[in-house]
C-alpha atoms as a PDB file:
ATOM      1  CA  UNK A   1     -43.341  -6.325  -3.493  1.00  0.00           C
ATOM      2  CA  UNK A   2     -39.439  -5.752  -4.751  1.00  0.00           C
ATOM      3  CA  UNK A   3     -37.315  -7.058  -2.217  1.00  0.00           C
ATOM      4  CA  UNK A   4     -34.090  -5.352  -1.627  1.00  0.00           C
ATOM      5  CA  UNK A   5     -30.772  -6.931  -1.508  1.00  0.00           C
ATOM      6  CA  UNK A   6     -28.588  -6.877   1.866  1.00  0.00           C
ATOM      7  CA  UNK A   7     -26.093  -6.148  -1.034  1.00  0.00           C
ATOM      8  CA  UNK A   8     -27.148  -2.902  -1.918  1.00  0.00           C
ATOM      9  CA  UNK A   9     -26.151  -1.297   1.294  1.00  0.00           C
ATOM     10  CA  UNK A  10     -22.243  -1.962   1.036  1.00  0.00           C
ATOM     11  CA  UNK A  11     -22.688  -1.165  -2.721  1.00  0.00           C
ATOM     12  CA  UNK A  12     -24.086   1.887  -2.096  1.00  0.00           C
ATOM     13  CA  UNK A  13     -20.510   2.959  -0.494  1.00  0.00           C
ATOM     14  CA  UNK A  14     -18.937   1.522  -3.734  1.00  0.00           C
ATOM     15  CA  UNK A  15     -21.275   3.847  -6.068  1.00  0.00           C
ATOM     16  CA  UNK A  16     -20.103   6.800  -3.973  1.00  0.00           C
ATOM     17  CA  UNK A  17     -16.484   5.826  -3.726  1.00  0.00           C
ATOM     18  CA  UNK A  18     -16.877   6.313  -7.470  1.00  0.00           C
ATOM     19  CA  UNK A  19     -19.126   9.753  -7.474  1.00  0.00           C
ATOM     20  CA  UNK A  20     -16.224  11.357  -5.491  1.00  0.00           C
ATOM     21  CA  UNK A  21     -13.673  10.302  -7.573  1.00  0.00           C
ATOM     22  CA  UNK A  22     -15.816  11.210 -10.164  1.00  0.00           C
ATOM     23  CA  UNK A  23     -16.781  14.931  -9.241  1.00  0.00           C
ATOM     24  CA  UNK A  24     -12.954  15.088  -8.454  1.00  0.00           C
ATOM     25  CA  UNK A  25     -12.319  15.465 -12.084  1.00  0.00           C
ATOM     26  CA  UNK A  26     -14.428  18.240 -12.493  1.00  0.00           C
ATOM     27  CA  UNK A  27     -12.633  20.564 -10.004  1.00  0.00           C
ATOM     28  CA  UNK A  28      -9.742  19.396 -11.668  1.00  0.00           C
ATOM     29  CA  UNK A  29     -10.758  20.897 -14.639  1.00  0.00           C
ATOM     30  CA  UNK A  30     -11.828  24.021 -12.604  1.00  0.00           C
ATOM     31  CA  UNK A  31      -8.465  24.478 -11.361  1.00  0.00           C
ATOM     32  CA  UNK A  32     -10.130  23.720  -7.710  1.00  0.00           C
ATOM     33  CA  UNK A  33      -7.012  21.456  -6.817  1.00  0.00           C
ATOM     34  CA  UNK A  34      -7.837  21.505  -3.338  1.00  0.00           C
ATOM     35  CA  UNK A  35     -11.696  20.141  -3.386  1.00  0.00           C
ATOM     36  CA  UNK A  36     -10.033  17.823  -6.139  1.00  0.00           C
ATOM     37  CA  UNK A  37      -8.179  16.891  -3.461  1.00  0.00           C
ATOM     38  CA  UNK A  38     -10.886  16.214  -0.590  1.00  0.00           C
ATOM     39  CA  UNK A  39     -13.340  14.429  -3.347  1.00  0.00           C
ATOM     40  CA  UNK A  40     -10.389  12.136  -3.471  1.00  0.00           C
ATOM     41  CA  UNK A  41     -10.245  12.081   0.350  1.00  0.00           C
ATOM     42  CA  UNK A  42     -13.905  11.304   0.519  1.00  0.00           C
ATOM     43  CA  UNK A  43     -13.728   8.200  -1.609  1.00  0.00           C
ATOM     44  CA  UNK A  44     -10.930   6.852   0.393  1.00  0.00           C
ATOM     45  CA  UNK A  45     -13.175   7.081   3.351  1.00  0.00           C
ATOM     46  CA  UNK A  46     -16.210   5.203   1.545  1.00  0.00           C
ATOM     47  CA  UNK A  47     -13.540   2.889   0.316  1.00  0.00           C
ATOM     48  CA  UNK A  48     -12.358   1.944   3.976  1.00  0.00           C
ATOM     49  CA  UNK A  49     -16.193   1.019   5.128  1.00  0.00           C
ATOM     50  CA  UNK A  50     -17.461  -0.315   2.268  1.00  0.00           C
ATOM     51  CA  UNK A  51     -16.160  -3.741   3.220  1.00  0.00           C
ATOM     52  CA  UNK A  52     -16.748  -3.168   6.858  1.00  0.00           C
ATOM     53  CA  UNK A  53     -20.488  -2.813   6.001  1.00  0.00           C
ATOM     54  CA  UNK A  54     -20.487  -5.623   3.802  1.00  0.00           C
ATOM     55  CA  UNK A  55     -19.120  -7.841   6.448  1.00  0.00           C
ATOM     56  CA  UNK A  56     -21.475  -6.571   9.210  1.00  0.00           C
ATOM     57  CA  UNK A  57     -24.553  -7.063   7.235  1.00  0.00           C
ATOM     58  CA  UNK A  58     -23.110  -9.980   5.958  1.00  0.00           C
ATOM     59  CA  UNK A  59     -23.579  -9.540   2.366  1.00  0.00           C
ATOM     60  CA  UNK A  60     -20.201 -10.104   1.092  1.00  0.00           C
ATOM     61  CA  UNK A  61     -20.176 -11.306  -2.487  1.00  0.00           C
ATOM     62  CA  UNK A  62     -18.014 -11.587  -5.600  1.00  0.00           C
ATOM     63  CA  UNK A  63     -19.501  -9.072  -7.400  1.00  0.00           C
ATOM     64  CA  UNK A  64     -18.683  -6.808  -4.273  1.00  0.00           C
ATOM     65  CA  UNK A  65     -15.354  -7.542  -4.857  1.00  0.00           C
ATOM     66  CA  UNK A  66     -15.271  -6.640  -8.726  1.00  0.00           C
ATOM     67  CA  UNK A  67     -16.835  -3.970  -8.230  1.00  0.00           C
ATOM     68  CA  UNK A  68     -15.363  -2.329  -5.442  1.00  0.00           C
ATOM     69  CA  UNK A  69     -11.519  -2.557  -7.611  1.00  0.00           C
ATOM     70  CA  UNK A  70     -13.365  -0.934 -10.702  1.00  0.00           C
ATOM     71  CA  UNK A  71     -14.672   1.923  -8.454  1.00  0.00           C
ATOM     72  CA  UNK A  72     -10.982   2.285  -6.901  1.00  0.00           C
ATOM     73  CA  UNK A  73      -9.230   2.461 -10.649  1.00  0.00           C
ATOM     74  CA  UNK A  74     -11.736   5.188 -10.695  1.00  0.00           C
ATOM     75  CA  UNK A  75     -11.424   7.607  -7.568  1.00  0.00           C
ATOM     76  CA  UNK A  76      -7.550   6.338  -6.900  1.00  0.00           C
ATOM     77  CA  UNK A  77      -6.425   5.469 -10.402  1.00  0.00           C
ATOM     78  CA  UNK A  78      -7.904   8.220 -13.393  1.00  0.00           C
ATOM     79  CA  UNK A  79      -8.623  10.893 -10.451  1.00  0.00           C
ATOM     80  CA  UNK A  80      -5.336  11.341  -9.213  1.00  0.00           C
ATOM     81  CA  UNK A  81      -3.343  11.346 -12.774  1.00  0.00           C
ATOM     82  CA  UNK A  82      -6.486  13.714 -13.735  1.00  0.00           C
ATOM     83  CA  UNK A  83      -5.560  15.232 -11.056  1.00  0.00           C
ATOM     84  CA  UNK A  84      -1.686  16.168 -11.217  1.00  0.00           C
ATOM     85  CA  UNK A  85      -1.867  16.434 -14.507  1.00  0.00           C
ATOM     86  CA  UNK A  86      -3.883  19.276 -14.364  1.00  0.00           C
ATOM     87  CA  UNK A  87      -1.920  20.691 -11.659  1.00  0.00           C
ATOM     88  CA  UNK A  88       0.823  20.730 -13.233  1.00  0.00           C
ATOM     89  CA  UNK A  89       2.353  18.076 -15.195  1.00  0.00           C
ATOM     90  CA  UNK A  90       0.222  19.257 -18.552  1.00  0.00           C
ATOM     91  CA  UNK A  91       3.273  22.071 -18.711  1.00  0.00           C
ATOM     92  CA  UNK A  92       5.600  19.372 -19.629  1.00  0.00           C
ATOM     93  CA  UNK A  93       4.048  18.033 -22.698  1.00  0.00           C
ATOM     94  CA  UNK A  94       4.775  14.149 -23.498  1.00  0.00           C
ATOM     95  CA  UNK A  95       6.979  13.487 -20.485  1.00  0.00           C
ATOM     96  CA  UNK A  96       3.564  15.186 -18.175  1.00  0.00           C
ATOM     97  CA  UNK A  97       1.889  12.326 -19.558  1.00  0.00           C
ATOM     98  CA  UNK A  98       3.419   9.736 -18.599  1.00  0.00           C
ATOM     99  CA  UNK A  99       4.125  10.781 -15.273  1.00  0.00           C
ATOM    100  CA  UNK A 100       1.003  11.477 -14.709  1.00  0.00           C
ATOM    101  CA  UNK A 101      -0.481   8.070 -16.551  1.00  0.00           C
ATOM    102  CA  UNK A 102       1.997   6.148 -13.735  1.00  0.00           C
ATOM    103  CA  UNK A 103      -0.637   6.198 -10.746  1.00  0.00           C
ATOM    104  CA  UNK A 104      -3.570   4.891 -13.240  1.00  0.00           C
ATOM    105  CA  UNK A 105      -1.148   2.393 -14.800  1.00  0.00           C
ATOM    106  CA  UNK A 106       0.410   0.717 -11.511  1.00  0.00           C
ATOM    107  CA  UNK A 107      -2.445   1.198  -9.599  1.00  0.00           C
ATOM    108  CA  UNK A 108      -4.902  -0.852 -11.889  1.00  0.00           C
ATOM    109  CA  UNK A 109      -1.608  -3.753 -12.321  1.00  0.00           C
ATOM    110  CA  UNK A 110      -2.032  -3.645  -8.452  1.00  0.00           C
ATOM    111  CA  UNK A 111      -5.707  -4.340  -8.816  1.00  0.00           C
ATOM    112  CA  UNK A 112      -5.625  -7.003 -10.704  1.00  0.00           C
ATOM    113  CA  UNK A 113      -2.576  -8.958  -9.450  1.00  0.00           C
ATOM    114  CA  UNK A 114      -4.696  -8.712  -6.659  1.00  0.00           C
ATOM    115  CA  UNK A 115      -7.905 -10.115  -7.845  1.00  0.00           C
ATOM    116  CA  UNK A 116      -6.311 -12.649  -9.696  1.00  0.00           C
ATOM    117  CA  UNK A 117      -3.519 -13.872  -7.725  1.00  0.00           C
ATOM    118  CA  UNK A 118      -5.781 -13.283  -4.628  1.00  0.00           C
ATOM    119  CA  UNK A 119      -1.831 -13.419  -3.012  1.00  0.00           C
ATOM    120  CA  UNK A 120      -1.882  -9.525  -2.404  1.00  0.00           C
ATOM    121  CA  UNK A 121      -3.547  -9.534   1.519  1.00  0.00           C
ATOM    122  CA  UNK A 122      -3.813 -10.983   4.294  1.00  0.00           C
ATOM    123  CA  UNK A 123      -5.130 -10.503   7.247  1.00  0.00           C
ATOM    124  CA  UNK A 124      -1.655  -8.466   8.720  1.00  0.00           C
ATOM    125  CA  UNK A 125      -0.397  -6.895   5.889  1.00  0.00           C
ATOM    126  CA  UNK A 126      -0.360  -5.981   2.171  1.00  0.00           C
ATOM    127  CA  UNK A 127       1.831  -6.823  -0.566  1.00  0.00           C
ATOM    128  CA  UNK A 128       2.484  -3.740  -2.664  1.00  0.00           C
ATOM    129  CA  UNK A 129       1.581  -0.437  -1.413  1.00  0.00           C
ATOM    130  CA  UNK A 130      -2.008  -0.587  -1.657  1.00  0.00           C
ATOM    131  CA  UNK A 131      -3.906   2.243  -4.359  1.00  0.00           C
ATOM    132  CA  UNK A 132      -5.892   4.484  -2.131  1.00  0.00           C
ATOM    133  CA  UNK A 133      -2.814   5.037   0.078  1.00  0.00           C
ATOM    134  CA  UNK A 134      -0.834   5.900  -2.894  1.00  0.00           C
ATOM    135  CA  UNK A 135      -3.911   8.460  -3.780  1.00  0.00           C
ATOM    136  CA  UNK A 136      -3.522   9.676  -0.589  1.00  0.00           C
ATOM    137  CA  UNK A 137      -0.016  10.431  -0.399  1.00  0.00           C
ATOM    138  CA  UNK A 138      -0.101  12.045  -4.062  1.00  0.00           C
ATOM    139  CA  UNK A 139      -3.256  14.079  -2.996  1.00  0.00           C
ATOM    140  CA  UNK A 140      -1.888  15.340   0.695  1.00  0.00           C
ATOM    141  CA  UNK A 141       0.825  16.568  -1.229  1.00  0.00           C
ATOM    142  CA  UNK A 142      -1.056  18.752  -3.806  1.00  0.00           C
ATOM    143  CA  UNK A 143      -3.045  20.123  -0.661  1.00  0.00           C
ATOM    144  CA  UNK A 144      -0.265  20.970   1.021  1.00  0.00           C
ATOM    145  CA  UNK A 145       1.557  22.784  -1.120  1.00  0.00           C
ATOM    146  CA  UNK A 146      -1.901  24.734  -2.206  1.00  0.00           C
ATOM    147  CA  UNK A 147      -2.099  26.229   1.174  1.00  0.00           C
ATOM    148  CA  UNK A 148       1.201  26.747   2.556  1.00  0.00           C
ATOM    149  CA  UNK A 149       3.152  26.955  -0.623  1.00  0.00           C
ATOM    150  CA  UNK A 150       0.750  29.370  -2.506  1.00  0.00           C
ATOM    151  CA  UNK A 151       0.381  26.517  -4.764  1.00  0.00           C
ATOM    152  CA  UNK A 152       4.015  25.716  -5.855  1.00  0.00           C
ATOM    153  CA  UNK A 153       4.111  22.025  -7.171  1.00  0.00           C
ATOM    154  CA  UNK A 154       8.218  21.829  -6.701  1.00  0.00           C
ATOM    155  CA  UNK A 155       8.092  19.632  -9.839  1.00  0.00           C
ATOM    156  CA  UNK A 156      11.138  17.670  -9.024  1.00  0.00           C
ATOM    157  CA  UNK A 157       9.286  16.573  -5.482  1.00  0.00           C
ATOM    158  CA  UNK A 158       6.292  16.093  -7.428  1.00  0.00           C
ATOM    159  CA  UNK A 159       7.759  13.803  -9.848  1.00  0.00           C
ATOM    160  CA  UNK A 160       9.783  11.541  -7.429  1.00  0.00           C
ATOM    161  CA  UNK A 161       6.587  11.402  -5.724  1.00  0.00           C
ATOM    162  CA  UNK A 162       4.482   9.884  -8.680  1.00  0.00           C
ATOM    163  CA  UNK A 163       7.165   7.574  -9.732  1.00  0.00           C
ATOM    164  CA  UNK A 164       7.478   6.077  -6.005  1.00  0.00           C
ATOM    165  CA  UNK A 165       4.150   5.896  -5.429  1.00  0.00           C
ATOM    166  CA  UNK A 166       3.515   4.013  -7.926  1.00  0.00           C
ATOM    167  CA  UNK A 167       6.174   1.497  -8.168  1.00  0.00           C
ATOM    168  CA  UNK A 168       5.765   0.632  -4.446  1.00  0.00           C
ATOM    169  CA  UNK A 169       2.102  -0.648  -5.882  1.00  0.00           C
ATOM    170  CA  UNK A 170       3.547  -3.179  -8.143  1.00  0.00           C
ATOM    171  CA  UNK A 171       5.932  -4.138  -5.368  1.00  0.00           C
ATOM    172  CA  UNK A 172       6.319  -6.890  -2.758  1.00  0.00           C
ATOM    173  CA  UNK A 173       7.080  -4.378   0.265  1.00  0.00           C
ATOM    174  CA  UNK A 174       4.578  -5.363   3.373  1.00  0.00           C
ATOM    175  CA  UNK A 175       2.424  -2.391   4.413  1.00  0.00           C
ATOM    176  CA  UNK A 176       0.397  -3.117   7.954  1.00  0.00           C
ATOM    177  CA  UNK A 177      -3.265  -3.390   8.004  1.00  0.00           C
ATOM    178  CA  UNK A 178      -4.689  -0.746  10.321  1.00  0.00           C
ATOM    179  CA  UNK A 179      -6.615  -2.476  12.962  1.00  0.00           C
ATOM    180  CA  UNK A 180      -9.005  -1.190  15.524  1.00  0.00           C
ATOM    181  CA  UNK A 181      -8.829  -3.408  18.467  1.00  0.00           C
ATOM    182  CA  UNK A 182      -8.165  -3.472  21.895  1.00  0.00           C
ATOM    183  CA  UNK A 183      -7.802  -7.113  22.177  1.00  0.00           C
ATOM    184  CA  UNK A 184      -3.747  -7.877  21.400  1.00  0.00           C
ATOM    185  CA  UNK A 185      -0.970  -7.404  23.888  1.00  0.00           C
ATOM    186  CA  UNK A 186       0.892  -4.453  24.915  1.00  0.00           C
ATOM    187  CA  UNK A 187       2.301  -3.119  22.155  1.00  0.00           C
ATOM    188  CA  UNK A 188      -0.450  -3.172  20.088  1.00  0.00           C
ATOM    189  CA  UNK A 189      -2.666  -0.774  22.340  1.00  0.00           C
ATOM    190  CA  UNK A 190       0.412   1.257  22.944  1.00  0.00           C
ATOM    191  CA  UNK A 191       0.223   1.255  18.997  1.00  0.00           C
ATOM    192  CA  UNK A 192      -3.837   1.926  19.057  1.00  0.00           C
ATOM    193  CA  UNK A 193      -3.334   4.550  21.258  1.00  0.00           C
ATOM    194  CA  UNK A 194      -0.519   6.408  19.464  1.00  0.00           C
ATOM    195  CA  UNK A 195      -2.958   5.920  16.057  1.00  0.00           C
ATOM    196  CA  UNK A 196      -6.159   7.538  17.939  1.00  0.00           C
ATOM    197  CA  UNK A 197      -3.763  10.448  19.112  1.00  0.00           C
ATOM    198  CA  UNK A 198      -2.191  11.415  15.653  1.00  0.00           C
ATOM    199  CA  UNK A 199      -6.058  11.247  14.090  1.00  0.00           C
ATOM    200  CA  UNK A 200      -7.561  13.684  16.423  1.00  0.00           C
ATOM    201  CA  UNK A 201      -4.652  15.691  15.478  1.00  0.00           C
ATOM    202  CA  UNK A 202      -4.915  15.469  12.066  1.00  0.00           C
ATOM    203  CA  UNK A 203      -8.493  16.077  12.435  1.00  0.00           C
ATOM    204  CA  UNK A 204      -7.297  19.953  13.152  1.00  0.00           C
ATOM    205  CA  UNK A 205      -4.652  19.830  11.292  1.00  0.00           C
ATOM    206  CA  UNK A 206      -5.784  17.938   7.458  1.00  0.00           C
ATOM    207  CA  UNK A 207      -3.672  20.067   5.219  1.00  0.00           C
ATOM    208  CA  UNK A 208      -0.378  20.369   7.159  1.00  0.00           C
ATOM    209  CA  UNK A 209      -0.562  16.596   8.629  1.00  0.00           C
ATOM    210  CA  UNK A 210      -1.632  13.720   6.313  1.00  0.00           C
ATOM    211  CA  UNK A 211       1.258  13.987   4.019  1.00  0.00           C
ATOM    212  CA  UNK A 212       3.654  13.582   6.607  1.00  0.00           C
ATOM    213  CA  UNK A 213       1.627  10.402   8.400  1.00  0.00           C
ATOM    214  CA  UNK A 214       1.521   9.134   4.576  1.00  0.00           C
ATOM    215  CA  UNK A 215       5.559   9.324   4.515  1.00  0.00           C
ATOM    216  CA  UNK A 216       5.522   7.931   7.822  1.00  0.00           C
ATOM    217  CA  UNK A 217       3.359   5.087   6.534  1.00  0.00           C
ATOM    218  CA  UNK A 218       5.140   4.160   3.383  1.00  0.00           C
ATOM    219  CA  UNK A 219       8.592   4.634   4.917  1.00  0.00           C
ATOM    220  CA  UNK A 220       7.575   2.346   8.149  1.00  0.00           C
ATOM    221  CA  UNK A 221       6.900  -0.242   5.101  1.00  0.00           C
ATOM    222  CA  UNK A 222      10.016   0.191   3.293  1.00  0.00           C
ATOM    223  CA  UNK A 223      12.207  -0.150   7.161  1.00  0.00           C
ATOM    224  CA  UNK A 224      10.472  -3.190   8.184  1.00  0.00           C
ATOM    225  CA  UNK A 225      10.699  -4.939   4.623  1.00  0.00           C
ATOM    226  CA  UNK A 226      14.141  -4.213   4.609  1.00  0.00           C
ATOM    227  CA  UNK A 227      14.935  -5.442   8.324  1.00  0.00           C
ATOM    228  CA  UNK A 228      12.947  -8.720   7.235  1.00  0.00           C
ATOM    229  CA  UNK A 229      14.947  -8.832   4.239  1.00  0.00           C
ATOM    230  CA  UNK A 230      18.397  -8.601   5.758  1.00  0.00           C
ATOM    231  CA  UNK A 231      17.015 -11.030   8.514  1.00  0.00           C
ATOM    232  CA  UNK A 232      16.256 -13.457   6.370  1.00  0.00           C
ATOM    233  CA  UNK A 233      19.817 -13.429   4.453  1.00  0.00           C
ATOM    234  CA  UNK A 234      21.319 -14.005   7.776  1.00  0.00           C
ATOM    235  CA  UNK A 235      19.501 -16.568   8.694  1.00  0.00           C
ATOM    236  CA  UNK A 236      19.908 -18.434   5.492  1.00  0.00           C
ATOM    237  CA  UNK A 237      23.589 -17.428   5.716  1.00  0.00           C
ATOM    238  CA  UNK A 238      23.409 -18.965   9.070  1.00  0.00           C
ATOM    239  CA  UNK A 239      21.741 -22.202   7.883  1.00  0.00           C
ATOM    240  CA  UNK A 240      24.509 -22.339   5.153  1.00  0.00           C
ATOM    241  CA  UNK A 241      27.277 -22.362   7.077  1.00  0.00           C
ATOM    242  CA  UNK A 242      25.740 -24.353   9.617  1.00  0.00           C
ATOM    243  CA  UNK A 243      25.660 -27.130   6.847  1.00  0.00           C
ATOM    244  CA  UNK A 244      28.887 -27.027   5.667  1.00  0.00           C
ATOM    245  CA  UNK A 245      30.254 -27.471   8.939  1.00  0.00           C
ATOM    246  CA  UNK A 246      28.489 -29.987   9.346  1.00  0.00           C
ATOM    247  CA  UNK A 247      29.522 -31.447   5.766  1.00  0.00           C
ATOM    248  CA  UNK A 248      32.909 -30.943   6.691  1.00  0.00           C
ATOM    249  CA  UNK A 249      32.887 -33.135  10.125  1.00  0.00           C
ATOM    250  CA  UNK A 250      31.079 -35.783   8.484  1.00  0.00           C
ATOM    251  CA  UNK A 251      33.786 -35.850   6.029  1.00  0.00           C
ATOM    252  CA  UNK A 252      35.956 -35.620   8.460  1.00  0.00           C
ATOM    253  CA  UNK A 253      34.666 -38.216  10.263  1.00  0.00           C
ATOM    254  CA  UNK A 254      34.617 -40.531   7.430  1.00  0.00           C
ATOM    255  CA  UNK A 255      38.628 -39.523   6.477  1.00  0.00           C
ATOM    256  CA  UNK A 256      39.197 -40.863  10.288  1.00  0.00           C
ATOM    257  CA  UNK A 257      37.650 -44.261  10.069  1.00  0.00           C
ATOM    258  CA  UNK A 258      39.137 -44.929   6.627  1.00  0.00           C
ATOM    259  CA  UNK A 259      42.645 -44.304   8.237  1.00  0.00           C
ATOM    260  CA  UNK A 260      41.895 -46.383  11.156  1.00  0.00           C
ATOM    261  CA  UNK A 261      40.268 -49.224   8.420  1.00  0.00           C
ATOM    262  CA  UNK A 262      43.742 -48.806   7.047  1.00  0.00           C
ATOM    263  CA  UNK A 263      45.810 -49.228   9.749  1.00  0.00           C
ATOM    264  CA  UNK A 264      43.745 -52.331  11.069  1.00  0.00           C
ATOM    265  CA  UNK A 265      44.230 -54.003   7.165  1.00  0.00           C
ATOM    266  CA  UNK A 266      47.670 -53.419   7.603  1.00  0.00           C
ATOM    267  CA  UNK A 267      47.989 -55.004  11.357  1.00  0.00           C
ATOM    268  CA  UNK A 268      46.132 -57.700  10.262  1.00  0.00           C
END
């Protein structure tokens, strides 16, 4: 009797993770920009519970791993430069191509940084922005414009947009970890709550919504690094000066007892 690996189940997300992304560079080719789009989409969702399931049946391996980042270089890497390329950065010959190559080329660096260093996550944020959310963002774009633009790319928008993307990969700004949970204080249901609002909205709304909660998401991550940043400056600043003042009344201290050594010696 073949016995079946718990492994297989969470796997079988990874295998269509990379179907989607797969069959999203045939309605590429098509000109079908839109289901392009949603194949895209579709992977990111199989993406998101593929380690969920693996967890739950307890069946995480290594090979999981490795094989979940080669499916993402797939669906959120090739798929999306297919993608835009086709869209509409073949019109501009050799520079096309490389904007276009950008989300394949930072978005597999960010990959492996990540499965090397194993420094890119934690259990509250990530380091970089992470690949499918840069997918995301490039493919709620082309959707949007396709239906309320009559299909428009506004190539300087477009191009910004690649080249952010996919720096912000190969970056150190924090992006949050979305977490459903109701145990936390406060704030963090407050947060939950605000989160289960917007996605039954964008539930009804797809096209006109996700790029804006995708601009929402990667600018909350560029405030908040910043803040920490500036933060942290201060308080080093802080710690700075606090030691040379410190320095300078223990030097000051010293030039008092030397005088009043000196003026004993010379009573004496």
């Amino acid at each position: 009797m073949i016995r079946i690996s718990r492994s297989v189940v969470p796997n079988s997300f990874t295998v269509g993770n990379m179907l989607f992304g797969y069959l999203s560079m045939f309605f590429a080719v098509e000109k079908d920009f839109v289901m392009a789009a949603w194949m895209i989409g579709l992977a990111a969702f199989l993406d998101a519970v593929d380690g969920k399931v693996a967890r739950i049946t307890n069946s995480s391996s290594k090979f999981g791993v490795e094989y979940d980042s080669l499916a993402d270089v797939v669906s959120f890497g090739v798929a999306p430069s297919f993608l835009i390329y086709h869209f509409y950065f073949n019109q501009l010959d050799n520079v096309g191509f490389l904007f276009s190559f950008m989300p394949l080329l930072f978005g597999s660096i960010r990959l492996a940084r990540f499965n090397v260093q194993l420094s890119g996550f934690t259990k509250t944020h990530f380091s970089g922005l992470p690949i499918p959310a840069a997918a995301i963002t490039i493919i709620s774009y082309i959707v949007l414009v396709e239906r309320y633009f009559d299909g428009e790319p506004f190539p300087r928008v477009l191009m910004a947009l690649t080249a952010i993307v996919s720096l912000l990969m190969v970056s150190n700004v924090r992006y949050e970890v979305a977490k459903i949970s109701l145990k936390g204080n406060t704030r963090h249901k407050i947060i939950l709550a605000f989160l289960l609002i917007f996605g039954i909205c964008i539930l009804f709304f797809p096209n006109m919504l996700i790029f804006p909660a995708m601009l929402l998401y990667i600018g909350g991550g560029l405030i908040k690094t910043l803040f920490m940043k500036t933060s942290e400056r201060r308080q080093k600043y802080k710690e700075k000066r606090s030691q040379r003042s410190a320095k300078k009344s223990q030097n000051k201290t010293e030039q008092n007892e030397n005088v009043e050594s000196k003026q004993q010696n010379d009573i004496e």
